[in-house]
N, C-alpha and C. Protein backbone atom coordinates (compact mmCIF):
# COMPACT_ATOMS: atom_id res chain seq x y z
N UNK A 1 60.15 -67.01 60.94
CA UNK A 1 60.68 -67.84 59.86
C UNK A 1 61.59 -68.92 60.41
N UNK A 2 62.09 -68.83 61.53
CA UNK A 2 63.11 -69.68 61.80
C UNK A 2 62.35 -70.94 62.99
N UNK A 3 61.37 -70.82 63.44
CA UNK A 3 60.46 -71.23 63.87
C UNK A 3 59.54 -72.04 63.31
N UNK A 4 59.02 -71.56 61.88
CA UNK A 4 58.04 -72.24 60.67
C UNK A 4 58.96 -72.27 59.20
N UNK A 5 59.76 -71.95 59.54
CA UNK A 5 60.27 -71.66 57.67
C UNK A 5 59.37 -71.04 56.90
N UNK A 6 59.02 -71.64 55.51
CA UNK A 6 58.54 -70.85 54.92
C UNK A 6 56.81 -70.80 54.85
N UNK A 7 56.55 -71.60 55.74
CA UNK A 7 55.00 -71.85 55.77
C UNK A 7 54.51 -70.78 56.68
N UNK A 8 55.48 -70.01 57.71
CA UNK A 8 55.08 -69.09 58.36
C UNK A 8 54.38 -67.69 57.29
N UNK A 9 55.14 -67.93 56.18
CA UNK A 9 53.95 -67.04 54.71
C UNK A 9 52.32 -67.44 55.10
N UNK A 10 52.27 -68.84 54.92
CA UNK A 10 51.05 -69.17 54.48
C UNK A 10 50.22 -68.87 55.95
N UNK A 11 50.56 -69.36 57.62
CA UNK A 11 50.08 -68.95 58.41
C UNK A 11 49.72 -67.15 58.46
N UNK A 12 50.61 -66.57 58.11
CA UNK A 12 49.95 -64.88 58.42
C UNK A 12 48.80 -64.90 57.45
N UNK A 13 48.48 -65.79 56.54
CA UNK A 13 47.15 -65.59 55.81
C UNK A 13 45.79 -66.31 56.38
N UNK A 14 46.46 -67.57 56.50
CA UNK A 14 45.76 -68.71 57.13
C UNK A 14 45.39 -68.91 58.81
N UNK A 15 45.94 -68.37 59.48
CA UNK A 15 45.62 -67.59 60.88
C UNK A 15 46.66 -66.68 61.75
N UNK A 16 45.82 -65.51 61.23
CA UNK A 16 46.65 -64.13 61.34
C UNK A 16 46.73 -63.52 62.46
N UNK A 17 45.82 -64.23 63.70
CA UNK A 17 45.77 -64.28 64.93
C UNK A 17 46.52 -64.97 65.68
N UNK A 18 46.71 -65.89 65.74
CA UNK A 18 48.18 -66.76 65.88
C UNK A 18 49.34 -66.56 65.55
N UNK A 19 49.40 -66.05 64.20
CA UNK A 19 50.90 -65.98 63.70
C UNK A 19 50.77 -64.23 64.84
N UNK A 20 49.99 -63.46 64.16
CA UNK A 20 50.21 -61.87 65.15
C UNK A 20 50.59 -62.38 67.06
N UNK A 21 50.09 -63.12 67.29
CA UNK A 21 50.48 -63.66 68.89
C UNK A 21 51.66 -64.24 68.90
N UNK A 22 52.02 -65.14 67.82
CA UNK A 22 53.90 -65.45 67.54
C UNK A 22 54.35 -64.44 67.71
N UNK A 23 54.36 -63.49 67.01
CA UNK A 23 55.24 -62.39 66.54
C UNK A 23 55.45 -61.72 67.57
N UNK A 24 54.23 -61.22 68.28
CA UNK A 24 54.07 -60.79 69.37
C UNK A 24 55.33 -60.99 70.88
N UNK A 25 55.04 -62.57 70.74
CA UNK A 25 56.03 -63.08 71.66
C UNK A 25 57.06 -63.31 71.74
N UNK A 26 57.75 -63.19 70.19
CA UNK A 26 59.44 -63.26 69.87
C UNK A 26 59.68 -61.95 70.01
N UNK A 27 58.48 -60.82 69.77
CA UNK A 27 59.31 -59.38 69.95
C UNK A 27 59.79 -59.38 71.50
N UNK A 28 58.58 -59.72 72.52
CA UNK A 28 58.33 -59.84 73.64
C UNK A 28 60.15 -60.17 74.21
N UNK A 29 59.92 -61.73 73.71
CA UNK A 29 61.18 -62.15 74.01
C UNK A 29 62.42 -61.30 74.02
N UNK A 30 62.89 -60.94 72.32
CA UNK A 30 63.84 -60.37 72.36
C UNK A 30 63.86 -58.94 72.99
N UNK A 31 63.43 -58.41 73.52
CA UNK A 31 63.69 -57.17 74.35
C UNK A 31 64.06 -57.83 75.78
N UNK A 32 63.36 -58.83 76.07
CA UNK A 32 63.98 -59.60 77.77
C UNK A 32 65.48 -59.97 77.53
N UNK A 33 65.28 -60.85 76.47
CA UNK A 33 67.02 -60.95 76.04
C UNK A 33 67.84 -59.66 75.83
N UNK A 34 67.70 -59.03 75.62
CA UNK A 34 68.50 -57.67 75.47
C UNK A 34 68.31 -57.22 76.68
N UNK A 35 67.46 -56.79 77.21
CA UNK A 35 67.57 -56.48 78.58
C UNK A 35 68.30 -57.18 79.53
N UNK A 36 68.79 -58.55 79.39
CA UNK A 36 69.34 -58.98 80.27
C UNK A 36 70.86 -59.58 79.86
N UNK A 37 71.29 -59.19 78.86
CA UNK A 37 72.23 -58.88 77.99
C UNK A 37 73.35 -57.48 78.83
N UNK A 38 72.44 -56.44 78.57
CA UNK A 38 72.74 -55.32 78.79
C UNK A 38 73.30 -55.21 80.17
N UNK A 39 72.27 -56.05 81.18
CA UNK A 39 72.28 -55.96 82.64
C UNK A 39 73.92 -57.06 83.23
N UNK A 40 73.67 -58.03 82.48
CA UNK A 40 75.16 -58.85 82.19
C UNK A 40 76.55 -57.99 82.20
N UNK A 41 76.20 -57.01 80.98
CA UNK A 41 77.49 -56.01 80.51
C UNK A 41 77.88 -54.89 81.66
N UNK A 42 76.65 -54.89 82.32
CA UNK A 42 76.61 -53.49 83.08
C UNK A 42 76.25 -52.27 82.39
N UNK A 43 75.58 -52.70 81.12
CA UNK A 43 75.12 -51.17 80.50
C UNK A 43 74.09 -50.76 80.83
N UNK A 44 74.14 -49.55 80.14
CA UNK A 44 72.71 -48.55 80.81
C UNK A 44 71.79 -49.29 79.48
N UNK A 45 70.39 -49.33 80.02
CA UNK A 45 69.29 -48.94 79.41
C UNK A 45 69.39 -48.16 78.10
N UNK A 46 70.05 -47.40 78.59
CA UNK A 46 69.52 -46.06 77.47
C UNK A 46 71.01 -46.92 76.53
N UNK A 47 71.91 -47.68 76.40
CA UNK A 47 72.91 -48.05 75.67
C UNK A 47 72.22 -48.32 74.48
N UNK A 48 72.16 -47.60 73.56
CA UNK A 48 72.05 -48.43 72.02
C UNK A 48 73.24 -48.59 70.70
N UNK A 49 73.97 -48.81 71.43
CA UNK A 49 75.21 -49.54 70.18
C UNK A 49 74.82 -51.08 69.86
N UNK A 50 74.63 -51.13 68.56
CA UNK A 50 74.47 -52.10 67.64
C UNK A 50 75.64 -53.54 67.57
N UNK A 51 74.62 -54.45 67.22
CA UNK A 51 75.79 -55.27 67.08
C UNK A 51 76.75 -54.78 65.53
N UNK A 52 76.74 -54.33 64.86
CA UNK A 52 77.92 -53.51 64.28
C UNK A 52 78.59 -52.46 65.02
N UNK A 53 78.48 -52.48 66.00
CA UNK A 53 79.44 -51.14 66.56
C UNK A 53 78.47 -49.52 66.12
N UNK A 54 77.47 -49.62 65.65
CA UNK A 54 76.79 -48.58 65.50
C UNK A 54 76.17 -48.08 66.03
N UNK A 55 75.80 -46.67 66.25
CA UNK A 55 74.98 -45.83 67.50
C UNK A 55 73.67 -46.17 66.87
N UNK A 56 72.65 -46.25 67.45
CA UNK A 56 71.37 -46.59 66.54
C UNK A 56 70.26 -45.56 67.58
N UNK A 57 69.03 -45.33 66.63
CA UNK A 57 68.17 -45.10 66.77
C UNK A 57 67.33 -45.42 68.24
N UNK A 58 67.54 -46.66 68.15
CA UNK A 58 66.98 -47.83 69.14
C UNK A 58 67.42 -48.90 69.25
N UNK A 59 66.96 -49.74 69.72
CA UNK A 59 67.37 -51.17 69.08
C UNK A 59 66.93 -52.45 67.94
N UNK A 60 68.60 -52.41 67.11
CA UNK A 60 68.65 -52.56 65.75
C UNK A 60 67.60 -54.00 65.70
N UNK A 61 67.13 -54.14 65.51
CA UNK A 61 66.33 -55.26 64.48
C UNK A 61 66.32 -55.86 63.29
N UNK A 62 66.63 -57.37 62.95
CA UNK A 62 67.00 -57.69 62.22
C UNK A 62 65.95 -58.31 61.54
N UNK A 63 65.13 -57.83 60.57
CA UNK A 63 64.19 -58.58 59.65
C UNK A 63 64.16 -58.89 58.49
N UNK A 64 65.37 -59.38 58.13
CA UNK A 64 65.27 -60.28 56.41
C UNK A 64 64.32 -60.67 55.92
N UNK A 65 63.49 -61.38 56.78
CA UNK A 65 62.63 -62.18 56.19
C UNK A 65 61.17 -61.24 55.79
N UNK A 66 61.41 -59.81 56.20
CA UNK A 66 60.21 -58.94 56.11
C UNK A 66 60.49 -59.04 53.86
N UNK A 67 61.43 -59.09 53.74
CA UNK A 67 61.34 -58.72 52.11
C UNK A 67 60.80 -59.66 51.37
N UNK A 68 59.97 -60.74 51.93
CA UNK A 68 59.01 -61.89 51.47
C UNK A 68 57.52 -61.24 51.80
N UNK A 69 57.64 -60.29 51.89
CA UNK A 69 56.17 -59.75 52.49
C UNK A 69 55.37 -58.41 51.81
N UNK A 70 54.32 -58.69 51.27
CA UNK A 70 53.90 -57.25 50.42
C UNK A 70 53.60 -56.06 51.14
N UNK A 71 53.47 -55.08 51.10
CA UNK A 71 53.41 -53.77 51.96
C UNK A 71 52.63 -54.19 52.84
N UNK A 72 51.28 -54.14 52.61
CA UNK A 72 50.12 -54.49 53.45
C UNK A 72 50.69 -55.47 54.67
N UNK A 73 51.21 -56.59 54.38
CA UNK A 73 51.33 -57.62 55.42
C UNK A 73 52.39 -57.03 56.36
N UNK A 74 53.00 -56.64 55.92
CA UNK A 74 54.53 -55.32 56.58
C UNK A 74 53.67 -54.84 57.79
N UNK A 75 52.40 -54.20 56.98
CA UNK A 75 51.85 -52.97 57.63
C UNK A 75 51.03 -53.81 59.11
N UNK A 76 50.89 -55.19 58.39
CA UNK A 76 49.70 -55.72 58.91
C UNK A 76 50.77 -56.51 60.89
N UNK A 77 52.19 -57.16 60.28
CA UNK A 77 52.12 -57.77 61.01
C UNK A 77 53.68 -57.21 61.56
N UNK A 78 54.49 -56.40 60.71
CA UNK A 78 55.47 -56.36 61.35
C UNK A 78 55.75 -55.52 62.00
N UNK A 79 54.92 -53.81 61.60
CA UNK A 79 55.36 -52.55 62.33
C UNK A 79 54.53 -52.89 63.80
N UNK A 80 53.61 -53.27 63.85
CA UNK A 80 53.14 -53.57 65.10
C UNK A 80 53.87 -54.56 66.22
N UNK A 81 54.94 -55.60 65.60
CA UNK A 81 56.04 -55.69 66.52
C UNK A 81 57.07 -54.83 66.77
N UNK A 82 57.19 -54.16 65.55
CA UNK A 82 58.30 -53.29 65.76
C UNK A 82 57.70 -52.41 67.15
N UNK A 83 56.74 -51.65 66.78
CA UNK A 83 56.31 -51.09 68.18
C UNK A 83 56.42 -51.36 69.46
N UNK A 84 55.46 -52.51 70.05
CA UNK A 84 55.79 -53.22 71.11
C UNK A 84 57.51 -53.61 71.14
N UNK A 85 58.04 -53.85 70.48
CA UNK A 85 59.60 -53.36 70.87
C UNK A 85 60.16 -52.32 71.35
N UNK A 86 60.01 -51.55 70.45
CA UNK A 86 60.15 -50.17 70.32
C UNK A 86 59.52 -49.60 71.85
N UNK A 87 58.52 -49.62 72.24
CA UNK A 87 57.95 -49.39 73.39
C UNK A 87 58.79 -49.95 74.89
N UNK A 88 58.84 -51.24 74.49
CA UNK A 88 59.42 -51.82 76.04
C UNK A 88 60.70 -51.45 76.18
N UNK A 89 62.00 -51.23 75.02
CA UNK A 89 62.84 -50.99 75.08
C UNK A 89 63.47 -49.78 75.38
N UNK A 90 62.18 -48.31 75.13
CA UNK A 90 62.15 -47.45 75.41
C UNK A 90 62.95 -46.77 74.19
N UNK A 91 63.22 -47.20 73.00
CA UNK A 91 63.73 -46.24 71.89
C UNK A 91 63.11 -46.06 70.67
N UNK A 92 63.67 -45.57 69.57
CA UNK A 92 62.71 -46.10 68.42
C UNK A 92 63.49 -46.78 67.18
N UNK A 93 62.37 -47.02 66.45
CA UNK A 93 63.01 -48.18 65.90
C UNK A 93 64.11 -48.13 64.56
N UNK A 94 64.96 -49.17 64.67
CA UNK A 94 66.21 -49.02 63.70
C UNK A 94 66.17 -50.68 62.73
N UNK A 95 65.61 -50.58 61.65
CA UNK A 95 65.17 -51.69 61.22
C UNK A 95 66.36 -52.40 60.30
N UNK A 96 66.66 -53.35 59.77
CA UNK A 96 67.70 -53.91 59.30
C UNK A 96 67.08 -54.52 58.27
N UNK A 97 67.24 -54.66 56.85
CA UNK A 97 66.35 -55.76 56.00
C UNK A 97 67.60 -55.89 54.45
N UNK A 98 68.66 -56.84 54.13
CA UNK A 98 69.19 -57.17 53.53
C UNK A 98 69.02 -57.16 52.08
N UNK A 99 69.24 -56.42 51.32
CA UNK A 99 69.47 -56.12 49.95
C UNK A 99 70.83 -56.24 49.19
N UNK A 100 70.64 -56.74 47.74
CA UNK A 100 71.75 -57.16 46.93
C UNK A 100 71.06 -55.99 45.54
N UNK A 101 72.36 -55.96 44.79
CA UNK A 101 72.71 -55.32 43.49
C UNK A 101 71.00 -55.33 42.56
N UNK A 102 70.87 -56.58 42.60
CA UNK A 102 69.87 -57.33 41.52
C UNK A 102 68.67 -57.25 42.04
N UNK A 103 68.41 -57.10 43.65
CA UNK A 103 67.25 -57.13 44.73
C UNK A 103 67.14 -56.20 46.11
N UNK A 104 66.87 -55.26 45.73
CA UNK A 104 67.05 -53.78 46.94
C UNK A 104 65.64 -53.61 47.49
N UNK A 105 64.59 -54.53 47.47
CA UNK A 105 63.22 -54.50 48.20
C UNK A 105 63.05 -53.17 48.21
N UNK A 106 62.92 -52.32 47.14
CA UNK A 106 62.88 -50.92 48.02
C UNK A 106 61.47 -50.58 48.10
N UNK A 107 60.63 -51.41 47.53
CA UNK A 107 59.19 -51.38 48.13
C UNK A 107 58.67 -51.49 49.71
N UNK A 108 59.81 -51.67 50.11
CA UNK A 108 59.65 -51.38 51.47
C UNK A 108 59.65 -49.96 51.95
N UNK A 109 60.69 -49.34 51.63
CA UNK A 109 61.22 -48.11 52.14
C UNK A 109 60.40 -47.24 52.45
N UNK A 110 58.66 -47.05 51.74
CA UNK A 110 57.69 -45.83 51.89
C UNK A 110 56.74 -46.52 52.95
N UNK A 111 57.18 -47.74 53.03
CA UNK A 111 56.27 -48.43 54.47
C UNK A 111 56.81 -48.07 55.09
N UNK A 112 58.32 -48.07 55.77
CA UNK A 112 59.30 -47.95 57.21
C UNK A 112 58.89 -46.46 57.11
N UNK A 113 58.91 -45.29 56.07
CA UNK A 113 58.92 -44.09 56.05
C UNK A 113 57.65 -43.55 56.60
N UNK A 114 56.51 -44.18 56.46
CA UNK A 114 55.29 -43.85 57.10
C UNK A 114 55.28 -44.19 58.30
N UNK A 115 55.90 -45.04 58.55
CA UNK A 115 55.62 -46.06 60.24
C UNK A 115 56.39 -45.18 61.69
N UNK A 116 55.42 -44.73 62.57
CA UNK A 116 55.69 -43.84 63.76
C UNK A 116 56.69 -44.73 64.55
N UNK A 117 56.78 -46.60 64.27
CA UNK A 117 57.57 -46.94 65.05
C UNK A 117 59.27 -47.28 64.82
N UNK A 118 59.56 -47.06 63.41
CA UNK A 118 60.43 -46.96 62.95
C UNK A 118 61.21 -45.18 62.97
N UNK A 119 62.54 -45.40 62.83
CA UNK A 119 63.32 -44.16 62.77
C UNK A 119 64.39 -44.50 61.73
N UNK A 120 65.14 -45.51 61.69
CA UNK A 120 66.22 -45.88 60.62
C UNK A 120 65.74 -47.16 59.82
N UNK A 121 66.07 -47.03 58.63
CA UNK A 121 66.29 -48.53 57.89
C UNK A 121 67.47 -48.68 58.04
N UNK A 122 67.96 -50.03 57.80
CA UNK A 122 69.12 -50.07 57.76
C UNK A 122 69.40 -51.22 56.33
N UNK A 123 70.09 -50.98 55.24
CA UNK A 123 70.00 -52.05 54.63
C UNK A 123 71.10 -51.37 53.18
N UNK A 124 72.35 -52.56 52.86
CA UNK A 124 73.52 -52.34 52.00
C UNK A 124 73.40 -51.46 51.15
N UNK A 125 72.00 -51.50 50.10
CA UNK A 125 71.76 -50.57 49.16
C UNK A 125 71.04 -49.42 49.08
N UNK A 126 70.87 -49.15 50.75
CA UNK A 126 69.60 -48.00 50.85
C UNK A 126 70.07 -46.64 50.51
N UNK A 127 71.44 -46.53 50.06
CA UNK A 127 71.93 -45.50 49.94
C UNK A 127 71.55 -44.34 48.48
N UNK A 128 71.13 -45.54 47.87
CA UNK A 128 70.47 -45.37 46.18
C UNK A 128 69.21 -45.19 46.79
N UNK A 129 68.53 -45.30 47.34
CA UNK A 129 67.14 -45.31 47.42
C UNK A 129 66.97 -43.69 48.36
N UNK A 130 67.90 -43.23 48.86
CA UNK A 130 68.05 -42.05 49.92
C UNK A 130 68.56 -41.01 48.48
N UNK A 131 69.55 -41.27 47.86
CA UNK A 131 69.60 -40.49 46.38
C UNK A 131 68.25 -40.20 45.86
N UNK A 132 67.64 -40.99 45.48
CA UNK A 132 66.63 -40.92 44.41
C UNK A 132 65.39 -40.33 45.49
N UNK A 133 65.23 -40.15 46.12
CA UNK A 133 63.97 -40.20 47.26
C UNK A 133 64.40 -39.48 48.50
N UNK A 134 65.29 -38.61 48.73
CA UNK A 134 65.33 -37.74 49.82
C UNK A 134 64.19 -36.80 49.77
N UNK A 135 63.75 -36.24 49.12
CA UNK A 135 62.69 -35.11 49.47
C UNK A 135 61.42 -36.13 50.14
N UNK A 136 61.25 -37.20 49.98
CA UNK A 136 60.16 -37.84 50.56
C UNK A 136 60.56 -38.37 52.02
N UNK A 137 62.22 -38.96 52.04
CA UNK A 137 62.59 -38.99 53.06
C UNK A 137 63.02 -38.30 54.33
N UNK A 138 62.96 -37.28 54.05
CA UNK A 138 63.64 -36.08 54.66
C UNK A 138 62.59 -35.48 56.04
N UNK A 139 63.04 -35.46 57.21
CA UNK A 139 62.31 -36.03 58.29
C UNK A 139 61.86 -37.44 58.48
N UNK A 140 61.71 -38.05 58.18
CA UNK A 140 60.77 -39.30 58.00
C UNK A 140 61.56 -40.71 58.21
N UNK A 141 62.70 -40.87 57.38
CA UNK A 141 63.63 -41.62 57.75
C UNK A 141 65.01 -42.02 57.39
N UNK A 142 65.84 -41.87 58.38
CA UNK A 142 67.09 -41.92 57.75
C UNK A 142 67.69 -43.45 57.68
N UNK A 143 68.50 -43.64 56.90
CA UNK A 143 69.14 -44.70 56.00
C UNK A 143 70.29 -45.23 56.42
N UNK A 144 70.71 -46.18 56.80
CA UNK A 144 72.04 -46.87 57.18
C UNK A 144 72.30 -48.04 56.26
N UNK A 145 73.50 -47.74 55.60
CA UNK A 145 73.87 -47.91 54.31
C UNK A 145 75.40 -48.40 53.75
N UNK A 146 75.64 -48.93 52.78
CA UNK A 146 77.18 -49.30 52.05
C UNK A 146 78.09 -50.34 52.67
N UNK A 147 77.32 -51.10 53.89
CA UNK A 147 78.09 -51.65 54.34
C UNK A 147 77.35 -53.37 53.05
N UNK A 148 78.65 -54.19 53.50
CA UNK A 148 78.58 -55.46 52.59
C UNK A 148 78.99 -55.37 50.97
N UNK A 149 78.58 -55.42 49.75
CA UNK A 149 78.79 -55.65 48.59
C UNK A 149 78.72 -54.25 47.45
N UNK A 150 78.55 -53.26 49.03
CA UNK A 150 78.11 -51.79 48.31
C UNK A 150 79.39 -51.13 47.37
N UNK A 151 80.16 -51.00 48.57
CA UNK A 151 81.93 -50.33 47.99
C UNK A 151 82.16 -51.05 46.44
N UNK A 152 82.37 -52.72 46.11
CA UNK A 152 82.46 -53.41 44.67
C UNK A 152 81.49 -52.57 43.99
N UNK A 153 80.72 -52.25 44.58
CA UNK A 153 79.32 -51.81 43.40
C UNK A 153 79.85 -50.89 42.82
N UNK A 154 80.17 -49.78 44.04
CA UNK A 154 79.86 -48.60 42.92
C UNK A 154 81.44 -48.36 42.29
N UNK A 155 82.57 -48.82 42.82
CA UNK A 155 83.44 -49.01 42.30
C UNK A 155 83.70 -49.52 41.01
N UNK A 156 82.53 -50.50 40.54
CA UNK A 156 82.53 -51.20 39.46
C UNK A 156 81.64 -50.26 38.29
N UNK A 157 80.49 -49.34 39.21
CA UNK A 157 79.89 -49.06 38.37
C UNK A 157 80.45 -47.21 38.01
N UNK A 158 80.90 -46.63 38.62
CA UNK A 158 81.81 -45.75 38.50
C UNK A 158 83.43 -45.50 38.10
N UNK A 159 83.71 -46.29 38.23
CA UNK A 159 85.63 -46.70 37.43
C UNK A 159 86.12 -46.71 39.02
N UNK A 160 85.53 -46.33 40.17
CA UNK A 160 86.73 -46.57 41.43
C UNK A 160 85.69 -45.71 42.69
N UNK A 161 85.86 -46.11 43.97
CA UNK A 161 85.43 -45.82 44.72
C UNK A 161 85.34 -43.94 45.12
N UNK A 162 86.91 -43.46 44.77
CA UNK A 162 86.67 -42.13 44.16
C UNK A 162 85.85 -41.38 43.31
N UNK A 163 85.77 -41.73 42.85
CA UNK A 163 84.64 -41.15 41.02
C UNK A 163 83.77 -41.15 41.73
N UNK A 164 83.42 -42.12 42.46
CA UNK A 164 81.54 -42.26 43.06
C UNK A 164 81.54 -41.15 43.82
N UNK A 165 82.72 -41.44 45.13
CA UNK A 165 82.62 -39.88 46.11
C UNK A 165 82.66 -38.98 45.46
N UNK A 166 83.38 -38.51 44.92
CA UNK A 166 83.43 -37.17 44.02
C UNK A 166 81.91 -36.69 43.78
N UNK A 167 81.73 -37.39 42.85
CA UNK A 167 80.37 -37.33 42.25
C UNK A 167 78.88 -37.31 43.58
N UNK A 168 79.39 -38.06 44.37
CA UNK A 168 77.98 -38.40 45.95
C UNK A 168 78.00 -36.96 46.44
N UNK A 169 79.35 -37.17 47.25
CA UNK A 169 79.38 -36.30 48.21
C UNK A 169 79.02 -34.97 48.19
N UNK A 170 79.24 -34.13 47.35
CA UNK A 170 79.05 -32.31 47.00
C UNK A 170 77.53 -32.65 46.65
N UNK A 171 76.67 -33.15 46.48
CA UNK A 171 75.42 -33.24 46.29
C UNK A 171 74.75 -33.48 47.85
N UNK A 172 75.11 -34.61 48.93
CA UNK A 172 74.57 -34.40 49.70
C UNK A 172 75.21 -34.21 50.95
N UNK A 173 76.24 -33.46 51.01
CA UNK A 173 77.16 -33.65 52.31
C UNK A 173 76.59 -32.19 53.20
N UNK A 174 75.42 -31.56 52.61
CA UNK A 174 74.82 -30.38 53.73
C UNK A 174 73.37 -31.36 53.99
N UNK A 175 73.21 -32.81 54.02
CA UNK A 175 72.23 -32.97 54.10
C UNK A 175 71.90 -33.95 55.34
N UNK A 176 71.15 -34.14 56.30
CA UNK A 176 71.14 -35.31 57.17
C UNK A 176 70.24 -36.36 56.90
N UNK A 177 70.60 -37.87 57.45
CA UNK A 177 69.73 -38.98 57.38
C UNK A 177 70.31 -40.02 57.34
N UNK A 178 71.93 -40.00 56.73
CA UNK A 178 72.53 -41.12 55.85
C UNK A 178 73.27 -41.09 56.58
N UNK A 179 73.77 -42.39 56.88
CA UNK A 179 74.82 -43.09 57.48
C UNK A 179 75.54 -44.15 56.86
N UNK A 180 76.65 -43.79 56.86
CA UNK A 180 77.57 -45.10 55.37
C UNK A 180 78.75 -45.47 56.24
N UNK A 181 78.71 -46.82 56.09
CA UNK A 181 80.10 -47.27 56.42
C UNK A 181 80.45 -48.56 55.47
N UNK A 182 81.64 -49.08 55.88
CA UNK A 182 81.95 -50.44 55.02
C UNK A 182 83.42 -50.81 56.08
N UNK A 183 83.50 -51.73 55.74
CA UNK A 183 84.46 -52.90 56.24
C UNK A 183 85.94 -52.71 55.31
N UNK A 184 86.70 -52.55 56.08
CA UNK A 184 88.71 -52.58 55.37
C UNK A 184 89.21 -53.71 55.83
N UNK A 185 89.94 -53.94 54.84
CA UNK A 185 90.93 -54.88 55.34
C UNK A 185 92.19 -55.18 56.00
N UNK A 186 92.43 -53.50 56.22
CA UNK A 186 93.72 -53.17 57.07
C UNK A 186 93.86 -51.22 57.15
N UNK A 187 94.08 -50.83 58.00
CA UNK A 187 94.18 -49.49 58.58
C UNK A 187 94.91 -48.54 57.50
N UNK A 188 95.55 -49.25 56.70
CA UNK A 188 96.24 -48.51 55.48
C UNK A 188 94.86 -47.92 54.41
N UNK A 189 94.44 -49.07 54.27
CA UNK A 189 93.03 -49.01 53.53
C UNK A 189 91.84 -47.83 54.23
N UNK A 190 91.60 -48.12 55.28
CA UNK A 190 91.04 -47.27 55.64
C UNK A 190 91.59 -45.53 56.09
N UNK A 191 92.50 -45.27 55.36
CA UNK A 191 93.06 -44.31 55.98
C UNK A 191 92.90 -43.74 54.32
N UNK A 192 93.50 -44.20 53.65
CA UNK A 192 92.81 -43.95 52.01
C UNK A 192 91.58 -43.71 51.72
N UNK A 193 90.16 -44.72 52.38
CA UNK A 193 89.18 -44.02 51.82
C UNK A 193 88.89 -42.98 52.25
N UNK A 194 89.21 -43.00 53.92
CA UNK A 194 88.92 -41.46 54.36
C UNK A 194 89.55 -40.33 53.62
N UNK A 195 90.88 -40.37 53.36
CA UNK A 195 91.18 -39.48 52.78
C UNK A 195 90.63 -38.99 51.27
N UNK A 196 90.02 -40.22 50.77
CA UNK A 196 88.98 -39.70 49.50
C UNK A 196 87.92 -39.55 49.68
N UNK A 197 87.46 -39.82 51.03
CA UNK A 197 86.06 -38.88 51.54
C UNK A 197 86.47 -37.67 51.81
N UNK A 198 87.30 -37.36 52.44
CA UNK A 198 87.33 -35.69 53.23
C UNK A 198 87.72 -35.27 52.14
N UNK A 199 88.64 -35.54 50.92
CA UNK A 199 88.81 -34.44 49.85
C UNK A 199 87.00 -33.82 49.11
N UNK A 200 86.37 -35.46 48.91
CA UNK A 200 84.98 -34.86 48.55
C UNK A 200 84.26 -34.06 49.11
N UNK A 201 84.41 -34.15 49.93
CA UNK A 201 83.88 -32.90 50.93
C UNK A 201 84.28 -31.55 50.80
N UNK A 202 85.38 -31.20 50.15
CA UNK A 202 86.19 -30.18 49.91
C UNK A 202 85.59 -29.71 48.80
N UNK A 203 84.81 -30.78 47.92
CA UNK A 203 84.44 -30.02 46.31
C UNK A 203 83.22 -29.11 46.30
C-alpha cells in the first residue's frame, strides 16, 4: 500500500502474480532489515521483543492495510507472506491489524485462527472478540489486546475501568491466550490499575 496506495486493491485482482512477487519481496526485505537491525544491537536471533516492548510470538508484523481485504484475498496473498517471514526469521507469526470502537475487522480473526503461519493477532479490540469466541480460539490463537482507545471504551461503557475488571477478570483469569496492556500517564496511574487488576483476580 505504501508503494501503490490504493490501486495496489485493484493490482491483487488485476495481476496477482506480480502483486504476489511484490509482496513476496517486501516480506523478503523486511526480515533482512530486521536481521540486520538485530545484528547492529548485538541481539540474538532468537530476540523477539516488539517494537512495543512486547515478548511476541515471532516477529510482530504490521498489516493495517490487510482490513481492506476479504478473507479469500487474506488467504490468497497475505498468509503466504506471513509464512515466508515467519520461515526466514525462524519464529511464528504475531500479526498486528488496527481496529476502532465502530470497526474491529473481526472478519479477520477465523482467517489468522486457521493460518499455520500465524500464532498471535494483535489488534486494540481483539479482546471482545477473545470474549465472545474463546472456545474456537483456544489453541489456535491468542490475542494481544487493550492497548490504544480500549481503556476509554470500556470505561465508558461500564461506569469505570473497575466495573469492567470486576466483571472480565473472574471469568477468564484461569484461561490462556490474552494479552492486555495499555499506556499511563504517570506511575501513580499505573500502580492503581494494577491494583484494580490484582483485586479482580481475588474475586
Amino acid at each position: 500500500m505504501e508503494l501503490r496506495g490504493s490501486d495496489l486493491l485493484f493490482d491483487l485482482h488485476d495481476h496477482p502474480s506480480l502483486s504476489s512477487r511484490l509482496i513476496d519481496l517486501c516480506g523478503r526485505l523486511q526480515v533482512e532489515v530486521e536481521l540486520r537491525l538485530r545484528a547492529a544491537v548485538n541481539a540474538s536471533r532468537d530476540c523477539m521483543i516488539t517494537n512495543f516492548g512486547v515478548w511476541g510470538a515471532g516477529l510482530r508484523l504490521g498489516d493495517d492495510s490487510m482490513i481492506n481485504l476479504s478473507p479469500m484475498l487474506v488467504k490468497r496473498f497475505c498468509l503466504p507472506a506471513f509464512g515466508t517471514v515467519n520461515r526466514l526469521i525462524g519464529g511464528l507469526g504475531h500479526i498486528h491489524l488496527c481496529s476502532l470502537p465502530h470497526s474491529r475487522c473481526e472478519f479477520l480473526y477465523p482467517v489468522l485462527a486457521e493460518a499455520e503461519e500465524v500464532a498471535v493477532a494483535s489488534s486494540q479490540f481483539g479482546f471482545e472478540y477473545y470474549e465472545q469466541h474463546l472456545d474456537e480460539l483456544r489453541g489456535r490463537l491468542a490475542i494481544e489486546s487493550f492497548y490504544g482507545d480500549a481503556r476509554r471504551y470500556v470505561s465508558e461503557k461500564y461506569g469505570s475501568f473497575a466495573a469492567w475488571a470486576k466483571d472480565f477478570v473472574p471469568r477468564f483469569k484461569n484461561e490462556s491466550g490474552l494479552v492486555l496492556y495499555c499506556q499511563v500517564d504517570s506511575v501513580e496511574e499505573g500502580r492503581e490499575l494494577w491494583a484494580i487488576w490484582q483485586e479482580a483476580h481475588r474475586r
